[in-house]
C-alpha atoms as a PDB file:
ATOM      1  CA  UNK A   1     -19.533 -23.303 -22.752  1.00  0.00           C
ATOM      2  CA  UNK A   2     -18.092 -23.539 -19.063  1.00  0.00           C
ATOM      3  CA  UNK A   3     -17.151 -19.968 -17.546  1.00  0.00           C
ATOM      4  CA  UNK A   4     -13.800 -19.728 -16.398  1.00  0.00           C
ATOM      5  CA  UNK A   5     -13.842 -19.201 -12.266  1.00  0.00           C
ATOM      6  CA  UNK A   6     -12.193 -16.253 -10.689  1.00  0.00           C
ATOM      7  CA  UNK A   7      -8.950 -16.142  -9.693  1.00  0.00           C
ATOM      8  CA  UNK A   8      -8.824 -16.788  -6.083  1.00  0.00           C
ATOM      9  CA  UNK A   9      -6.545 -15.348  -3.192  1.00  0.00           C
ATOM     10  CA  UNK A  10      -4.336 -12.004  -3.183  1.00  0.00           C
ATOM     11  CA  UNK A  11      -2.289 -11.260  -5.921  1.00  0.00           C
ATOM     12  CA  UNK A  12       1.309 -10.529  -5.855  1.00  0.00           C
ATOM     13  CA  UNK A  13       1.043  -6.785  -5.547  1.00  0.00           C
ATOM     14  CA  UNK A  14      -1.020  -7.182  -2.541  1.00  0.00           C
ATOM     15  CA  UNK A  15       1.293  -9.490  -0.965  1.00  0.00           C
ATOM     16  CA  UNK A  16       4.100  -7.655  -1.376  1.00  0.00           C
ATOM     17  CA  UNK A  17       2.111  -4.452  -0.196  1.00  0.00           C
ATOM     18  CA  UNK A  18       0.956  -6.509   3.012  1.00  0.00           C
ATOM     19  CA  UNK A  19       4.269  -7.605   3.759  1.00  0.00           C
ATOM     20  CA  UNK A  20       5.240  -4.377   4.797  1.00  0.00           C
ATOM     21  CA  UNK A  21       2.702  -4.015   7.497  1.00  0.00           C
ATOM     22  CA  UNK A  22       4.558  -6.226  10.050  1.00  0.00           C
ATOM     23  CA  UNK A  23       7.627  -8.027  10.340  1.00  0.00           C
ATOM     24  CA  UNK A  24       5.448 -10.919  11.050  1.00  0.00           C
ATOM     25  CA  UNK A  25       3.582 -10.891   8.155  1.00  0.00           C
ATOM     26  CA  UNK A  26       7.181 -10.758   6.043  1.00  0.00           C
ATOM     27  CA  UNK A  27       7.974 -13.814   8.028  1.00  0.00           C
ATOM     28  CA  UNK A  28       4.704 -15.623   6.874  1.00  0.00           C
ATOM     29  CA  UNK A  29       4.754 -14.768   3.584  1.00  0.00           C
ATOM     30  CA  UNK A  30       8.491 -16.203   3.263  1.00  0.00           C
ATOM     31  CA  UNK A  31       7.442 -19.785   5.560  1.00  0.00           C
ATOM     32  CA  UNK A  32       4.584 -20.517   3.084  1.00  0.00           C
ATOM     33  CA  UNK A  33       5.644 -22.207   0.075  1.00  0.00           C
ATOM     34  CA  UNK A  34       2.442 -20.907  -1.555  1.00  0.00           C
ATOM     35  CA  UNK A  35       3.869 -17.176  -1.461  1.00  0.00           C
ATOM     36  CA  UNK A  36       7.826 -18.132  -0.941  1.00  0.00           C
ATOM     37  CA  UNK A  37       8.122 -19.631  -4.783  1.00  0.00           C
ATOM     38  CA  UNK A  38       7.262 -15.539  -5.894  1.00  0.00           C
ATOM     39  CA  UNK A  39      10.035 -13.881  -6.540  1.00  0.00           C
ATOM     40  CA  UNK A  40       8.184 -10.270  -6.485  1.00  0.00           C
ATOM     41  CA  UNK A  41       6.797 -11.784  -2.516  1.00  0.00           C
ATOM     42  CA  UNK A  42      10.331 -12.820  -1.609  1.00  0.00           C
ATOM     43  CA  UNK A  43      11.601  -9.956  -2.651  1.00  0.00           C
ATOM     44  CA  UNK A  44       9.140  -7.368  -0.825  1.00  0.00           C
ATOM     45  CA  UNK A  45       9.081  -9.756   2.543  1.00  0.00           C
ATOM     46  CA  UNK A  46      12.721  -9.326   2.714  1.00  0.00           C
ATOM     47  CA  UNK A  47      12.700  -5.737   1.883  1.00  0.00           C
ATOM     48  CA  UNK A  48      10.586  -5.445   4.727  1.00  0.00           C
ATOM     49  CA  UNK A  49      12.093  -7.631   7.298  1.00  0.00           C
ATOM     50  CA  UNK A  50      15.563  -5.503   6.817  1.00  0.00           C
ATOM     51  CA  UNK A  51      14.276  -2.444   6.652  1.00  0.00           C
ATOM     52  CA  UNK A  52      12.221  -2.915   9.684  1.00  0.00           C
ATOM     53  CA  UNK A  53      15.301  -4.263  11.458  1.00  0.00           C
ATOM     54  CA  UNK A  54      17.193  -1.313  10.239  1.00  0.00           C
ATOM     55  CA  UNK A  55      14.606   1.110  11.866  1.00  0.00           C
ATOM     56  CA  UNK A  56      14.181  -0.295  14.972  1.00  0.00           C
ATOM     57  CA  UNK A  57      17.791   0.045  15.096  1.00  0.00           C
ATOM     58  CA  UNK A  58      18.541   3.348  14.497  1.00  0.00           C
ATOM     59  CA  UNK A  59      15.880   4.371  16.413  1.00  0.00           C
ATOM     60  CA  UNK A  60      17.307   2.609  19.924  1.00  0.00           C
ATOM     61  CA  UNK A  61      20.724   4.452  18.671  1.00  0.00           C
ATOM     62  CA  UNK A  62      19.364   7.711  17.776  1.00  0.00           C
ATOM     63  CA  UNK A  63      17.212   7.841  21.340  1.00  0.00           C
ATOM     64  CA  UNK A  64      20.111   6.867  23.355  1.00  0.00           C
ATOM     65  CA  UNK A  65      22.284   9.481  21.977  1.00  0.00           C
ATOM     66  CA  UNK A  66      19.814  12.036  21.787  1.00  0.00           C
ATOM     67  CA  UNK A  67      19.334  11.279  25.350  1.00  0.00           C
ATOM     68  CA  UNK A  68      22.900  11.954  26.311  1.00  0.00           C
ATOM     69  CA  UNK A  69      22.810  15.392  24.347  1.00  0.00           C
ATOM     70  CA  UNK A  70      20.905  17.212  26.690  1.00  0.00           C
ATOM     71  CA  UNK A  71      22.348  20.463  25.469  1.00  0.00           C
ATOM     72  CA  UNK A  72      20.555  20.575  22.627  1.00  0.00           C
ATOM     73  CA  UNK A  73      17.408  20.965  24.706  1.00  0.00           C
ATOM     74  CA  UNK A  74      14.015  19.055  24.923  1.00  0.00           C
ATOM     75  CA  UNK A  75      12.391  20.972  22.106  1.00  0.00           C
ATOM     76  CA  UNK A  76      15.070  20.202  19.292  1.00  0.00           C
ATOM     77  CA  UNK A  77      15.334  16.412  20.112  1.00  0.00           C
ATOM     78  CA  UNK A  78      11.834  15.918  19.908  1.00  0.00           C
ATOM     79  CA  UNK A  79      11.995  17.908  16.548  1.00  0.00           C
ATOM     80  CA  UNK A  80      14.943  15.739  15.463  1.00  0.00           C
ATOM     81  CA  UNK A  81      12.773  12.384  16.648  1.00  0.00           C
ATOM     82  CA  UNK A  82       9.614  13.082  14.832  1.00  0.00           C
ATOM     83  CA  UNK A  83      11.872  14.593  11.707  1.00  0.00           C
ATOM     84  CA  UNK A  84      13.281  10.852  12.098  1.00  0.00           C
ATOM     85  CA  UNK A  85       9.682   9.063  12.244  1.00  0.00           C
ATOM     86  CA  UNK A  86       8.228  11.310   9.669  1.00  0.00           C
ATOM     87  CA  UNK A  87      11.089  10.179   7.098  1.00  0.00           C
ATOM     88  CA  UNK A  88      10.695   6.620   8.016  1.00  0.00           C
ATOM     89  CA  UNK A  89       7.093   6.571   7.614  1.00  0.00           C
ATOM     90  CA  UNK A  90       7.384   8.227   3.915  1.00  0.00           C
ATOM     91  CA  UNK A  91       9.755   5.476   3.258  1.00  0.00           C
ATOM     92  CA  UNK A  92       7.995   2.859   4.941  1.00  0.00           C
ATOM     93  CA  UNK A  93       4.693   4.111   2.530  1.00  0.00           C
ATOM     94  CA  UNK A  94       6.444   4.918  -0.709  1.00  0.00           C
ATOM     95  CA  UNK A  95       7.650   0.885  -0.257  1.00  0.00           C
ATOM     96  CA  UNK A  96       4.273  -0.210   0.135  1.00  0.00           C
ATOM     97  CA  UNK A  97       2.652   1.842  -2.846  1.00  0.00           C
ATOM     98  CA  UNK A  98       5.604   0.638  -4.862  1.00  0.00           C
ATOM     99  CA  UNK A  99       4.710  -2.687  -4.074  1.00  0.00           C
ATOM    100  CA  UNK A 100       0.976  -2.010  -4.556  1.00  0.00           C
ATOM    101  CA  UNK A 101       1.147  -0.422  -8.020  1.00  0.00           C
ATOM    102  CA  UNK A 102       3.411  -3.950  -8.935  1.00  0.00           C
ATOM    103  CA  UNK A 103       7.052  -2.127  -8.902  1.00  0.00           C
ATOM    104  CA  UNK A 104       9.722  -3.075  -6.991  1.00  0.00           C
ATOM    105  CA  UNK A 105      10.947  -0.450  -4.749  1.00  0.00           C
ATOM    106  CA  UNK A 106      14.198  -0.866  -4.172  1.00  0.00           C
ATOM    107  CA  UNK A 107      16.343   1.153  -0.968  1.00  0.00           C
ATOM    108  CA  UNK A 108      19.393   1.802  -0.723  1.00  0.00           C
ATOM    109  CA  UNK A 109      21.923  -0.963   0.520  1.00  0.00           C
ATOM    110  CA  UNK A 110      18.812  -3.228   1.351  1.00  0.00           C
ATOM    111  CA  UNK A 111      17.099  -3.358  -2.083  1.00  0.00           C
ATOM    112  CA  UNK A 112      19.928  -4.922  -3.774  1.00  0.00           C
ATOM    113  CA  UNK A 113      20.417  -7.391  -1.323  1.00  0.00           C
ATOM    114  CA  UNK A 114      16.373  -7.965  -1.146  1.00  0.00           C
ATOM    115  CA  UNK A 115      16.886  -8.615  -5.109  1.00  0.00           C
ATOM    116  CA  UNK A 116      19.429 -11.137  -4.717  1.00  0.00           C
ATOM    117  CA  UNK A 117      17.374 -12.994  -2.059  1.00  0.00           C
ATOM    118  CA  UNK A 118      14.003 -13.139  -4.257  1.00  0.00           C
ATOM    119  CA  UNK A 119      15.841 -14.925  -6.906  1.00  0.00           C
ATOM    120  CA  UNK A 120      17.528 -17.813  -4.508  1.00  0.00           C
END
């Protein structure tokens, strides 16, 4: 009797996990046809390409008008900025254990969209 060989390469949880890491990563896993036929991939990478996009974002608006606030005072802004990092980091790590343990995490406004996409 021949023994079946392992599996090789990352599985789909991974993948999706992975594609949170870096926009460019998102982008890689979506060019490759190997990973861009997997609708749990697709979904994650685009997840994670918007949702990066989104943060970036905000945070160029948020600094700016922070910046013209002064009133406020240095102490409070940098409270409000790290208040601001701290919740995108929880979301940026609840999407990648989502995506580890083989759920699909979806956000609001983007994970809809992000579903749509992964089935095109």
């Amino acid at each position: 009797m021949k023994p079946t060989s392992p599996k090789t390469g990352l599985s789909d949880n991974s993948i999706g996990a992975l594609a949170y890491f870096t926009p460019v990563l998102a982008v890689f896993f979506l060019a490759i046809r190997r990973y861009n036929k997997r609708p749990f991939v697709r979904f994650h990478a685009w997840q994670s390409l918007v949702f990066n996009v989104y943060a970036i974002v905000f945070g160029y608006v948020l600094f700016f008008v922070l910046r013209y606030t002064a009133f406020l005072g240095p102490r409070v802004l940098m409270g409000l900025m790290c208040l601001v990092a701290l919740l995108v980091f929880l979301t940026w790590l609840w999407c990648v254990i989502g995506a580890w343990n083989g759920r699909r995490v979806k956000l609001p406004v983007i994970g809809d969209w992000a579903d749509e996409q992964a089935y095109r």
